[in-house]
PDB file of N, CA and C in Angstrom:
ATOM      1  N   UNK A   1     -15.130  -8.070 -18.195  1.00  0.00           N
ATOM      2  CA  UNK A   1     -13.694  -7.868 -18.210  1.00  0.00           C
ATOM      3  C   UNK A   1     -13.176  -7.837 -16.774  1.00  0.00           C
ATOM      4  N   UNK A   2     -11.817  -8.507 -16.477  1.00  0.00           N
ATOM      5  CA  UNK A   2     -11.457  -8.823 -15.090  1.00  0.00           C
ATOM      6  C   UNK A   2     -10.888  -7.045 -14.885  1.00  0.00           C
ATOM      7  N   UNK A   3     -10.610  -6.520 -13.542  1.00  0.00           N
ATOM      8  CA  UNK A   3     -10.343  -5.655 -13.078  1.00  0.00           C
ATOM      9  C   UNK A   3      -8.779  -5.979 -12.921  1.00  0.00           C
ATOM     10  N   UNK A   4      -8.072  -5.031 -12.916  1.00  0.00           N
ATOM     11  CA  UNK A   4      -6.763  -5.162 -12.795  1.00  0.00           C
ATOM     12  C   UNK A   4      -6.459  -4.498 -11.425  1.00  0.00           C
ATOM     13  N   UNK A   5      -5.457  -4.940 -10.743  1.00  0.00           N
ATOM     14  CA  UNK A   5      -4.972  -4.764  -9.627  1.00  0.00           C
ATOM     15  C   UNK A   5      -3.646  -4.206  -9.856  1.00  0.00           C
ATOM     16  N   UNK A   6      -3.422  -2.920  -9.455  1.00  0.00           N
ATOM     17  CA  UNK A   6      -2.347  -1.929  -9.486  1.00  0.00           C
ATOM     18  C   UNK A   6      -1.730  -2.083  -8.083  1.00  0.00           C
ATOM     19  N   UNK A   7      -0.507  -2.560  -7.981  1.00  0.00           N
ATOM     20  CA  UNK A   7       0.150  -2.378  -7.021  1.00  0.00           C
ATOM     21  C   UNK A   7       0.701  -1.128  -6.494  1.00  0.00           C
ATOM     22  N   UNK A   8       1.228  -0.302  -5.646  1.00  0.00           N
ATOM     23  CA  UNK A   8       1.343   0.811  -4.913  1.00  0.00           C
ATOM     24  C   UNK A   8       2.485   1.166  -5.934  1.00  0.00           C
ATOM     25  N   UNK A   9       3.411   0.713  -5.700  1.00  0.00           N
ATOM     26  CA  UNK A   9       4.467   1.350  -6.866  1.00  0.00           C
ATOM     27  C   UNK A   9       4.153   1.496  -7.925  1.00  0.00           C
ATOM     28  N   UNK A  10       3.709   0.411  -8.150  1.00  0.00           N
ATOM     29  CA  UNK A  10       2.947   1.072  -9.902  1.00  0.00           C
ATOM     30  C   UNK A  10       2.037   2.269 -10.328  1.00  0.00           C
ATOM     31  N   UNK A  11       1.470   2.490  -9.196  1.00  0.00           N
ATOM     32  CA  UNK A  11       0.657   3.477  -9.449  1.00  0.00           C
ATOM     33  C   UNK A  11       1.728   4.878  -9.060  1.00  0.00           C
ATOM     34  N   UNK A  12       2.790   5.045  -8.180  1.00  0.00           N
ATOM     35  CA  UNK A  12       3.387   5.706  -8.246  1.00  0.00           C
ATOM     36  C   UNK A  12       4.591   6.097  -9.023  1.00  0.00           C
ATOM     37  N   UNK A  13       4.792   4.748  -9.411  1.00  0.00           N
ATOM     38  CA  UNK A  13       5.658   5.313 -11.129  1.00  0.00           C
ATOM     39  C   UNK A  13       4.643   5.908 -11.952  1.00  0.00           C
ATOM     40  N   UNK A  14       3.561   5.759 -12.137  1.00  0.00           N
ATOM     41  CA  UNK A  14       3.026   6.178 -13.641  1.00  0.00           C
ATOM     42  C   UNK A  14       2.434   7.896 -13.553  1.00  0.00           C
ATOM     43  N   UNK A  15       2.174   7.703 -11.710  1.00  0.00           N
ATOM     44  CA  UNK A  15       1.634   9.259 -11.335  1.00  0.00           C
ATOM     45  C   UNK A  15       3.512  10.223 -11.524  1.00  0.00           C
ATOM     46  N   UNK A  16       4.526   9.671 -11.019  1.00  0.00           N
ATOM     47  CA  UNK A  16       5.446  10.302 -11.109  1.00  0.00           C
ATOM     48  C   UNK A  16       5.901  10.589 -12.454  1.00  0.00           C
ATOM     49  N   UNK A  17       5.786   9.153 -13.446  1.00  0.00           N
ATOM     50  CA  UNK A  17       5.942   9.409 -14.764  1.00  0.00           C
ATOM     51  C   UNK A  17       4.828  10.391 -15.362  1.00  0.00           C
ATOM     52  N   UNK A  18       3.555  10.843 -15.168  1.00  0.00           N
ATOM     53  CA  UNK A  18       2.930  11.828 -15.640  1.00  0.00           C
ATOM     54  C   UNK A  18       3.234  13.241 -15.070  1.00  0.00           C
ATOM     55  N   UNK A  19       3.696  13.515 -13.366  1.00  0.00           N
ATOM     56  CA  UNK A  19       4.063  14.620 -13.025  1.00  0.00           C
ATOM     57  C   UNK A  19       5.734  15.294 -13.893  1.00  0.00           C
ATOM     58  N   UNK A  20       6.544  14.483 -14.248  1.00  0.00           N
ATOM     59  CA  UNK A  20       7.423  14.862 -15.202  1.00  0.00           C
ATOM     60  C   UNK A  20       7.249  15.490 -16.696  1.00  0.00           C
ATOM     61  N   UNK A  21       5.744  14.917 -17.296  1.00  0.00           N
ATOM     62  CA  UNK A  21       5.581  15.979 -17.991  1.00  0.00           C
ATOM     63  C   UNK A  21       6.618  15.573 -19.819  1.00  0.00           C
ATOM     64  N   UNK A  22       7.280  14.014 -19.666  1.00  0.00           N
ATOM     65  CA  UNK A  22       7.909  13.773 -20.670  1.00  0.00           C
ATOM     66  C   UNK A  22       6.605  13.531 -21.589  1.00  0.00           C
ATOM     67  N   UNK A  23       5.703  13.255 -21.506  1.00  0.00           N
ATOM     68  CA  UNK A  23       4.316  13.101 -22.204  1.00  0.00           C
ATOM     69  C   UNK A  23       3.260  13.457 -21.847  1.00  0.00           C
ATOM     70  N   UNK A  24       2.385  13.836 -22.815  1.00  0.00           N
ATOM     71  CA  UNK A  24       0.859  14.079 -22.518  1.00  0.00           C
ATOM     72  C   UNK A  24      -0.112  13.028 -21.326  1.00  0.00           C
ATOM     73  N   UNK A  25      -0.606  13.387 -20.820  1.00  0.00           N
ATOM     74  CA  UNK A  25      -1.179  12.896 -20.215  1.00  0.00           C
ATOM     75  C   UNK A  25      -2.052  11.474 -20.487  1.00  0.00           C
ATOM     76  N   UNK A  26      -2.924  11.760 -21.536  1.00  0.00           N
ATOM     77  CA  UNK A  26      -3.186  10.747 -22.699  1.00  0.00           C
ATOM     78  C   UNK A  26      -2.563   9.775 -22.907  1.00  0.00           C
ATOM     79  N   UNK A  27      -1.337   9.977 -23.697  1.00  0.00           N
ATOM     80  CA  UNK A  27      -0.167   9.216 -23.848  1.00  0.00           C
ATOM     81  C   UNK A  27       0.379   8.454 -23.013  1.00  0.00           C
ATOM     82  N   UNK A  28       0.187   8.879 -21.872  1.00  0.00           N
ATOM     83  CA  UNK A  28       0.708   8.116 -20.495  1.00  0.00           C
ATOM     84  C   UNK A  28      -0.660   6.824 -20.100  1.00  0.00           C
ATOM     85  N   UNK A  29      -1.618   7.555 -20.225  1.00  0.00           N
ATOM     86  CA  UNK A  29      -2.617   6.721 -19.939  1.00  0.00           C
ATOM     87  C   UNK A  29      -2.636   5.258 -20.838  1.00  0.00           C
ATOM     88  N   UNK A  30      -2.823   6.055 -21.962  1.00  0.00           N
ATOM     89  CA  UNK A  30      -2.820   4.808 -23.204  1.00  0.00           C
ATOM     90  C   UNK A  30      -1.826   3.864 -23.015  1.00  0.00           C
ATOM     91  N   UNK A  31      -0.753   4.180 -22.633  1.00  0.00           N
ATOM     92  CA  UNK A  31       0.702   3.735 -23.083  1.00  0.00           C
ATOM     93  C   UNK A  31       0.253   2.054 -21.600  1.00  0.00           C
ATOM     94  N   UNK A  32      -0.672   2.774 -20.551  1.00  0.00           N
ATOM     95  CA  UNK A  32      -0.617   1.689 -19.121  1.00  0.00           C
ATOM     96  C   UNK A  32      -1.957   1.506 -19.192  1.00  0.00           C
ATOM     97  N   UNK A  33      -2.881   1.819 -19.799  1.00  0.00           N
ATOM     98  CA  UNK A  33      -4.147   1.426 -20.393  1.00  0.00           C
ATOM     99  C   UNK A  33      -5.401   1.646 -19.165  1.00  0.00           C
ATOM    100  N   UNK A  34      -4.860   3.122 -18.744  1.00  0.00           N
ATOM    101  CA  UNK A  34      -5.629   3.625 -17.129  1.00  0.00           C
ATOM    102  C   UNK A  34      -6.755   4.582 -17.985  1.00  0.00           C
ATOM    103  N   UNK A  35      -7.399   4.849 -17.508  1.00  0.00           N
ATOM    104  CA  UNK A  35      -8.515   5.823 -17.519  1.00  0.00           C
ATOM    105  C   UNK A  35      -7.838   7.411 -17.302  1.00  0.00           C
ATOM    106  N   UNK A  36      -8.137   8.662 -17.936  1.00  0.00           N
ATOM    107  CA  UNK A  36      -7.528   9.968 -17.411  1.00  0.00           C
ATOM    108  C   UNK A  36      -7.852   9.743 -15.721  1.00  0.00           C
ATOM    109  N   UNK A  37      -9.275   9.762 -15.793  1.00  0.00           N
ATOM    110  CA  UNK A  37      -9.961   9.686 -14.020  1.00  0.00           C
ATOM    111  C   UNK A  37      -8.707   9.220 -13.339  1.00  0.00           C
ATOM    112  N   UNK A  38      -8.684   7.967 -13.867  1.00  0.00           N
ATOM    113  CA  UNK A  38      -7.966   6.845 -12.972  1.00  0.00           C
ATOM    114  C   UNK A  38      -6.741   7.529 -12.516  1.00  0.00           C
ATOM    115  N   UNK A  39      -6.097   8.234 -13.276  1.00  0.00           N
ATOM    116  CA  UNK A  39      -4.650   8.862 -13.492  1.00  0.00           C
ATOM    117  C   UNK A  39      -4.928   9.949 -12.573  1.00  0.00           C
ATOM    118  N   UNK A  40      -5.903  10.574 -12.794  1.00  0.00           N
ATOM    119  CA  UNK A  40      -6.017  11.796 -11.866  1.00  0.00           C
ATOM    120  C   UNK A  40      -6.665  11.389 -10.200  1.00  0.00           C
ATOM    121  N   UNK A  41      -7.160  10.232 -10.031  1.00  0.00           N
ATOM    122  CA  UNK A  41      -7.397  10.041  -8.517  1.00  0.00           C
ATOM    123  C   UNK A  41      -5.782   9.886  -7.954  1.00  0.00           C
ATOM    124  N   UNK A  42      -5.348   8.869  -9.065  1.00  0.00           N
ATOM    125  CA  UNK A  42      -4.134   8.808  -7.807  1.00  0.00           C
ATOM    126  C   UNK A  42      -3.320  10.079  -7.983  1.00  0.00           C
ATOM    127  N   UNK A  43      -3.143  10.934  -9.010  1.00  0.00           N
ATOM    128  CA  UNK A  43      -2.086  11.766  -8.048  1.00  0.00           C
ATOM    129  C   UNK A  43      -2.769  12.849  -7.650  1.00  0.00           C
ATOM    130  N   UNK A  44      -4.238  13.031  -7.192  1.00  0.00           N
ATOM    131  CA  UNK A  44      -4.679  13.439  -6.356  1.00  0.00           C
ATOM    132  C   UNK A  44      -4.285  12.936  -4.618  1.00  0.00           C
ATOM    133  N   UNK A  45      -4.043  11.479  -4.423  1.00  0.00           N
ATOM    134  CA  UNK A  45      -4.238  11.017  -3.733  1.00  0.00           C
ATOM    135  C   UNK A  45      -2.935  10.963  -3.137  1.00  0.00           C
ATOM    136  N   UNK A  46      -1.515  10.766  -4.061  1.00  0.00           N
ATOM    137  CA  UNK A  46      -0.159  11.288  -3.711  1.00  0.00           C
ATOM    138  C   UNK A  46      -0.472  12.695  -3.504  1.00  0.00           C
ATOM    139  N   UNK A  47      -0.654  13.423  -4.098  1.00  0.00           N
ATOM    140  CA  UNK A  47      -0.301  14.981  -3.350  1.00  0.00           C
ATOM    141  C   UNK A  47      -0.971  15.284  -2.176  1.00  0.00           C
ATOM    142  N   UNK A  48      -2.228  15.004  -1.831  1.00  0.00           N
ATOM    143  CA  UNK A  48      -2.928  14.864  -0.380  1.00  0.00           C
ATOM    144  C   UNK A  48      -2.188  14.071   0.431  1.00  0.00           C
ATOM    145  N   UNK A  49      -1.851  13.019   0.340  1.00  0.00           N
ATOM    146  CA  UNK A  49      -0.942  12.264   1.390  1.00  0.00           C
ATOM    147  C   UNK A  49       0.296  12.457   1.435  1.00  0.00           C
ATOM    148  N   UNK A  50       0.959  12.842  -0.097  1.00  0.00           N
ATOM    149  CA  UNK A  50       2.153  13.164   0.160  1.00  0.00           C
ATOM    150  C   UNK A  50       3.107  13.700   1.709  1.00  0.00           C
ATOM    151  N   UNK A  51       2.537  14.261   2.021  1.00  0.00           N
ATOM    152  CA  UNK A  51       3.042  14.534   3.277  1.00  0.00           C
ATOM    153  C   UNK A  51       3.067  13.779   4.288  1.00  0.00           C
ATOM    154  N   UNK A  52       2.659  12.806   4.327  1.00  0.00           N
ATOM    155  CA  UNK A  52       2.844  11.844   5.258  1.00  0.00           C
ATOM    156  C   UNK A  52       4.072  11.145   5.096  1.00  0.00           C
ATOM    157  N   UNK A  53       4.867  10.841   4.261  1.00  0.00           N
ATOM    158  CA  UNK A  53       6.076   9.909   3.961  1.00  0.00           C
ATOM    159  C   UNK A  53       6.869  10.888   5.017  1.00  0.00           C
ATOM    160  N   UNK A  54       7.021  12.767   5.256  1.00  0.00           N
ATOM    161  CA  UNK A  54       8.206  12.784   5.831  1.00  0.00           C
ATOM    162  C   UNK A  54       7.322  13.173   7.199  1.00  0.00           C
ATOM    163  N   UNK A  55       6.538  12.667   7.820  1.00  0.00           N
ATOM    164  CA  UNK A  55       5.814  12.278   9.201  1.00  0.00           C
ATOM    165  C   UNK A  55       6.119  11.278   9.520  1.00  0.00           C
ATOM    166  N   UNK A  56       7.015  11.751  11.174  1.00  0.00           N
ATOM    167  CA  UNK A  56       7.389  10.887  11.782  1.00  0.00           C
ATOM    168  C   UNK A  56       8.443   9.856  10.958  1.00  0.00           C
ATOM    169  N   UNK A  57       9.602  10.368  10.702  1.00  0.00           N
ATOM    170  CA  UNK A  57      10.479   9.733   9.897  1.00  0.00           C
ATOM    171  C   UNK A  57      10.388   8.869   8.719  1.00  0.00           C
ATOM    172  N   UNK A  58       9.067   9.394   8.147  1.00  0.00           N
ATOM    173  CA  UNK A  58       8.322   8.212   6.857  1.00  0.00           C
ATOM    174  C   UNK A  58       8.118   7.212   7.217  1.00  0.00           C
ATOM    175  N   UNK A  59       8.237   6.468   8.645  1.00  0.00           N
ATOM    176  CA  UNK A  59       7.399   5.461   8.949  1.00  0.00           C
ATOM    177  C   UNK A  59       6.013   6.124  10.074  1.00  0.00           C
ATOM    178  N   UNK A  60       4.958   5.208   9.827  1.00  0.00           N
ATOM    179  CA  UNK A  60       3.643   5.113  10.951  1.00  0.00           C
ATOM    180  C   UNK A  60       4.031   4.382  12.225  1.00  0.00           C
ATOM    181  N   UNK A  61       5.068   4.855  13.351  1.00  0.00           N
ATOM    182  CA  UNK A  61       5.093   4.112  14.387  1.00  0.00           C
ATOM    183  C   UNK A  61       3.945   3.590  15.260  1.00  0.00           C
ATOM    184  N   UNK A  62       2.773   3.990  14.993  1.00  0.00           N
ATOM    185  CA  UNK A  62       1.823   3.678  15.754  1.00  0.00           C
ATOM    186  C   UNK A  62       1.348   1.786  15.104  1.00  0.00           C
ATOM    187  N   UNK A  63       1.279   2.139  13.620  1.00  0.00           N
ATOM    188  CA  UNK A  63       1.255   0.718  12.825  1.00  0.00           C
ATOM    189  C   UNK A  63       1.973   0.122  13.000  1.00  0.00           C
ATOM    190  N   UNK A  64       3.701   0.100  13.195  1.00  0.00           N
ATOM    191  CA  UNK A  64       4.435  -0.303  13.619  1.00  0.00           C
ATOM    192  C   UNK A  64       4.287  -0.999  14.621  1.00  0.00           C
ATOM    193  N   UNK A  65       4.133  -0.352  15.919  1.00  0.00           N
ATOM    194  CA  UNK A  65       3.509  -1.189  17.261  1.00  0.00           C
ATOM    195  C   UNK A  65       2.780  -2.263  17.187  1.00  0.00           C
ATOM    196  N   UNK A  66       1.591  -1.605  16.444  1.00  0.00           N
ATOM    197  CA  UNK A  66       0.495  -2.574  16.464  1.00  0.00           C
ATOM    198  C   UNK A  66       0.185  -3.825  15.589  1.00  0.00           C
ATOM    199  N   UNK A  67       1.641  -3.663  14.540  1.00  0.00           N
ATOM    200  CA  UNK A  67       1.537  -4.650  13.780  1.00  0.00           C
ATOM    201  C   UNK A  67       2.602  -6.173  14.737  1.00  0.00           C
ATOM    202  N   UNK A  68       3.934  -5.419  15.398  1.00  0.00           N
ATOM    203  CA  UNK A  68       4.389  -6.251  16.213  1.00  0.00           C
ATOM    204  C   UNK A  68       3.883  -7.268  16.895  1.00  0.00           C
ATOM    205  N   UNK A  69       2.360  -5.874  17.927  1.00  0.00           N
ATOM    206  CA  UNK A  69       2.269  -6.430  18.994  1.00  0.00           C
ATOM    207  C   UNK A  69       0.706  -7.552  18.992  1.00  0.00           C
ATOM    208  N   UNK A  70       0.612  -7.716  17.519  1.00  0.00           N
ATOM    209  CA  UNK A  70      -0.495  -8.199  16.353  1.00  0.00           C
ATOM    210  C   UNK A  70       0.717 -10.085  16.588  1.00  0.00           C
ATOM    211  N   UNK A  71       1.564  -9.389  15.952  1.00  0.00           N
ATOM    212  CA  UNK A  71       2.690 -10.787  15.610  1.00  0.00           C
ATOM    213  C   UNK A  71       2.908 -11.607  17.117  1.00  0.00           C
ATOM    214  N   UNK A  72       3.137 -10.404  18.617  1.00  0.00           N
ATOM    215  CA  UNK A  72       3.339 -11.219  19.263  1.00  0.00           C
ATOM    216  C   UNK A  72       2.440 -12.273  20.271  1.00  0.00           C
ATOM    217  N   UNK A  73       1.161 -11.359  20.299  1.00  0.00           N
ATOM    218  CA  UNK A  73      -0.177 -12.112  20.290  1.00  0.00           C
ATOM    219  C   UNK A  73      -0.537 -13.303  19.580  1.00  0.00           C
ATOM    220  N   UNK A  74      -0.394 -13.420  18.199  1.00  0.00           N
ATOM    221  CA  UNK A  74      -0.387 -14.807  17.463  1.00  0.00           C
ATOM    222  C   UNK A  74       0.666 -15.876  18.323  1.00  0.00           C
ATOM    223  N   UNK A  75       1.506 -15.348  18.044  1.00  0.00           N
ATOM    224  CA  UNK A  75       2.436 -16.837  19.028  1.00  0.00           C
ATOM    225  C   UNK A  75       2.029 -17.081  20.424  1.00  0.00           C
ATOM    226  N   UNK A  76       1.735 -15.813  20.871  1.00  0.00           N
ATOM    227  CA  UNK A  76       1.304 -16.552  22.216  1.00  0.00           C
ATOM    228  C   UNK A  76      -0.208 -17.351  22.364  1.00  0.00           C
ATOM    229  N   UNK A  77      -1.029 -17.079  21.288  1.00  0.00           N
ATOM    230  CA  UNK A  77      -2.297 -18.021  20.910  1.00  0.00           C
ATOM    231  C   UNK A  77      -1.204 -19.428  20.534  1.00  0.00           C
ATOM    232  N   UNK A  78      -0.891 -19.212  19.632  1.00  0.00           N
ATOM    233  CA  UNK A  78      -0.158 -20.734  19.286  1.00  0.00           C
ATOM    234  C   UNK A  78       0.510 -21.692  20.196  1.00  0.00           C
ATOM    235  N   UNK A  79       1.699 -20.588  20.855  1.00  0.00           N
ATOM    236  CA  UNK A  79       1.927 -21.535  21.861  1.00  0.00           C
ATOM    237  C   UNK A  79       0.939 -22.250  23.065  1.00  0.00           C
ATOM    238  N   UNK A  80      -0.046 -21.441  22.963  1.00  0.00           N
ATOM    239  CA  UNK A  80      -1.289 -21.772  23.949  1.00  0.00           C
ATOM    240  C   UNK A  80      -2.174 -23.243  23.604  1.00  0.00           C
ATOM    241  N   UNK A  81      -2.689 -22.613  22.193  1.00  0.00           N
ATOM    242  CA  UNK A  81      -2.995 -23.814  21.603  1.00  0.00           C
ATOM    243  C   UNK A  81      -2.337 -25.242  21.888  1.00  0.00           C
ATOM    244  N   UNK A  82      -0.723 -25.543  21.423  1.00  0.00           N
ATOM    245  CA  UNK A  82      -0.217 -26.270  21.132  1.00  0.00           C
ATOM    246  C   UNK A  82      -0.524 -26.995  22.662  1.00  0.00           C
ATOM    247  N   UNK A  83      -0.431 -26.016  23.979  1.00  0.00           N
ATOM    248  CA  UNK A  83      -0.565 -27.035  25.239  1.00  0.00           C
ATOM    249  C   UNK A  83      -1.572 -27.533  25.255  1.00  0.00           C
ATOM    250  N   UNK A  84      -2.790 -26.474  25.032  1.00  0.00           N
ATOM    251  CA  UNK A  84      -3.608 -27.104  25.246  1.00  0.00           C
ATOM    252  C   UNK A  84      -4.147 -29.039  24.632  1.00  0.00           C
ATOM    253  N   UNK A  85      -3.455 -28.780  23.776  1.00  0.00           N
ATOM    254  CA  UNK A  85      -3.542 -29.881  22.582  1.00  0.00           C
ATOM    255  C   UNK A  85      -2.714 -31.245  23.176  1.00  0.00           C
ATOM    256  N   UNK A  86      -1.772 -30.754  24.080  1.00  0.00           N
ATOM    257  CA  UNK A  86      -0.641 -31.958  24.672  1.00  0.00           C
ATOM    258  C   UNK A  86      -1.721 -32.222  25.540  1.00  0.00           C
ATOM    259  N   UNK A  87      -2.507 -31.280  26.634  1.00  0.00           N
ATOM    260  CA  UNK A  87      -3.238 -31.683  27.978  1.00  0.00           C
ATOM    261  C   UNK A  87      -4.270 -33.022  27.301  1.00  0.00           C
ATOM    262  N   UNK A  88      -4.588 -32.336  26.736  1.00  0.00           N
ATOM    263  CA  UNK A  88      -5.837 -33.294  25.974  1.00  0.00           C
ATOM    264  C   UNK A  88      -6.163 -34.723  26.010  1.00  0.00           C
ATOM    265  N   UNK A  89      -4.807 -35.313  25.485  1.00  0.00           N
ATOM    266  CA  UNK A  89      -4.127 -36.382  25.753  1.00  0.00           C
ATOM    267  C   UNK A  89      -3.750 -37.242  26.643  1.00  0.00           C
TER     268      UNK A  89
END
Protein backbone atom coordinates (compact mmCIF):
# COMPACT_ATOMS: atom_id res chain seq x y z
CA UNK A 1 0.00 0.00 0.00
CA UNK A 2 1.40 3.51 -1.17
CA UNK A 3 2.10 5.88 1.87
CA UNK A 4 0.27 9.00 1.87
CA UNK A 5 1.82 12.31 2.11
CA UNK A 6 0.17 14.81 4.56
CA UNK A 7 0.84 18.21 3.84
CA UNK A 8 1.57 20.70 6.89
CA UNK A 9 -1.85 22.18 6.93
CA UNK A 10 -3.46 19.18 6.78
CA UNK A 11 -2.04 17.81 9.49
CA UNK A 12 -2.82 20.94 11.35
CA UNK A 13 -6.42 21.11 10.56
CA UNK A 14 -7.10 17.61 11.71
CA UNK A 15 -4.74 18.09 15.02
CA UNK A 16 -6.80 21.43 15.53
CA UNK A 17 -9.99 19.66 14.47
CA UNK A 18 -9.26 16.95 17.26
CA UNK A 19 -8.04 19.63 19.94
CA UNK A 20 -11.74 21.16 19.65
CA UNK A 21 -13.11 18.17 20.93
CA UNK A 22 -16.39 18.32 18.35
CA UNK A 23 -15.56 14.45 18.14
CA UNK A 24 -13.98 11.55 19.57
CA UNK A 25 -10.82 11.09 18.75
CA UNK A 26 -11.51 7.82 16.83
CA UNK A 27 -13.99 9.48 14.87
CA UNK A 28 -11.62 12.00 13.75
CA UNK A 29 -9.15 9.47 12.85
CA UNK A 30 -11.52 7.25 10.89
CA UNK A 31 -13.29 10.09 9.34
CA UNK A 32 -9.08 11.08 7.62
CA UNK A 33 -8.12 7.45 7.81
CA UNK A 34 -4.83 8.31 10.29
CA UNK A 35 -3.76 5.95 12.85
CA UNK A 36 -4.65 7.23 16.82
CA UNK A 37 -0.47 7.15 16.98
CA UNK A 38 -0.44 9.10 13.92
CA UNK A 39 -2.94 11.70 15.44
CA UNK A 40 -1.14 11.80 18.58
CA UNK A 41 2.57 12.41 17.13
CA UNK A 42 1.44 15.36 15.48
CA UNK A 43 -0.21 17.18 18.12
CA UNK A 44 2.46 16.20 20.18
CA UNK A 45 4.62 17.82 17.80
CA UNK A 46 2.32 21.18 17.50
CA UNK A 47 2.31 21.63 21.19
CA UNK A 48 6.24 21.17 21.53
CA UNK A 49 6.84 23.55 18.73
CA UNK A 50 4.00 25.46 19.15
CA UNK A 51 5.92 28.10 20.47
CA UNK A 52 7.93 28.80 17.90
CA UNK A 53 5.25 30.51 15.49
CA UNK A 54 5.29 33.59 18.10
CA UNK A 55 9.45 33.52 18.03
CA UNK A 56 10.83 36.14 16.51
CA UNK A 57 7.67 37.47 14.88
CA UNK A 58 6.54 33.83 13.59
CA UNK A 59 9.06 34.00 11.05
CA UNK A 60 12.85 32.04 11.29
CA UNK A 61 14.96 35.09 10.20
CA UNK A 62 17.96 33.16 10.26
CA UNK A 63 16.18 30.74 7.33
CA UNK A 64 15.15 33.68 5.90
CA UNK A 65 18.75 34.92 5.25
CA UNK A 66 19.94 31.87 4.28
CA UNK A 67 17.36 30.99 2.00
CA UNK A 68 17.92 34.54 0.09
CA UNK A 69 21.41 34.39 0.29
CA UNK A 70 20.98 30.45 -1.15
CA UNK A 71 18.85 32.37 -4.18
CA UNK A 72 21.53 34.94 -4.59
CA UNK A 73 24.44 32.58 -4.96
CA UNK A 74 22.51 30.53 -7.68
CA UNK A 75 22.42 33.52 -10.03
CA UNK A 76 25.64 34.45 -9.50
CA UNK A 77 26.75 30.62 -10.49
CA UNK A 78 24.49 31.18 -13.52
CA UNK A 79 25.52 34.27 -14.53
CA UNK A 80 29.06 32.81 -14.26
CA UNK A 81 28.31 29.88 -16.11
CA UNK A 82 26.61 31.64 -18.94
CA UNK A 83 30.26 33.62 -19.53
CA UNK A 84 31.98 31.14 -19.18
CA UNK A 85 30.04 29.40 -22.01
CA UNK A 86 30.34 32.76 -24.41
CA UNK A 87 34.49 32.55 -23.68
CA UNK A 88 34.47 29.13 -24.97
CA UNK A 89 33.64 30.10 -28.27
Amino acid sequence: MKRRQWKPEEKLKIVMEGLRADCTVSELCNRHQITQTQYYQWRDKLLSDGSKVFAHGGVDKTEERLKSEVNKLKTIIGDLTVELKKNEF
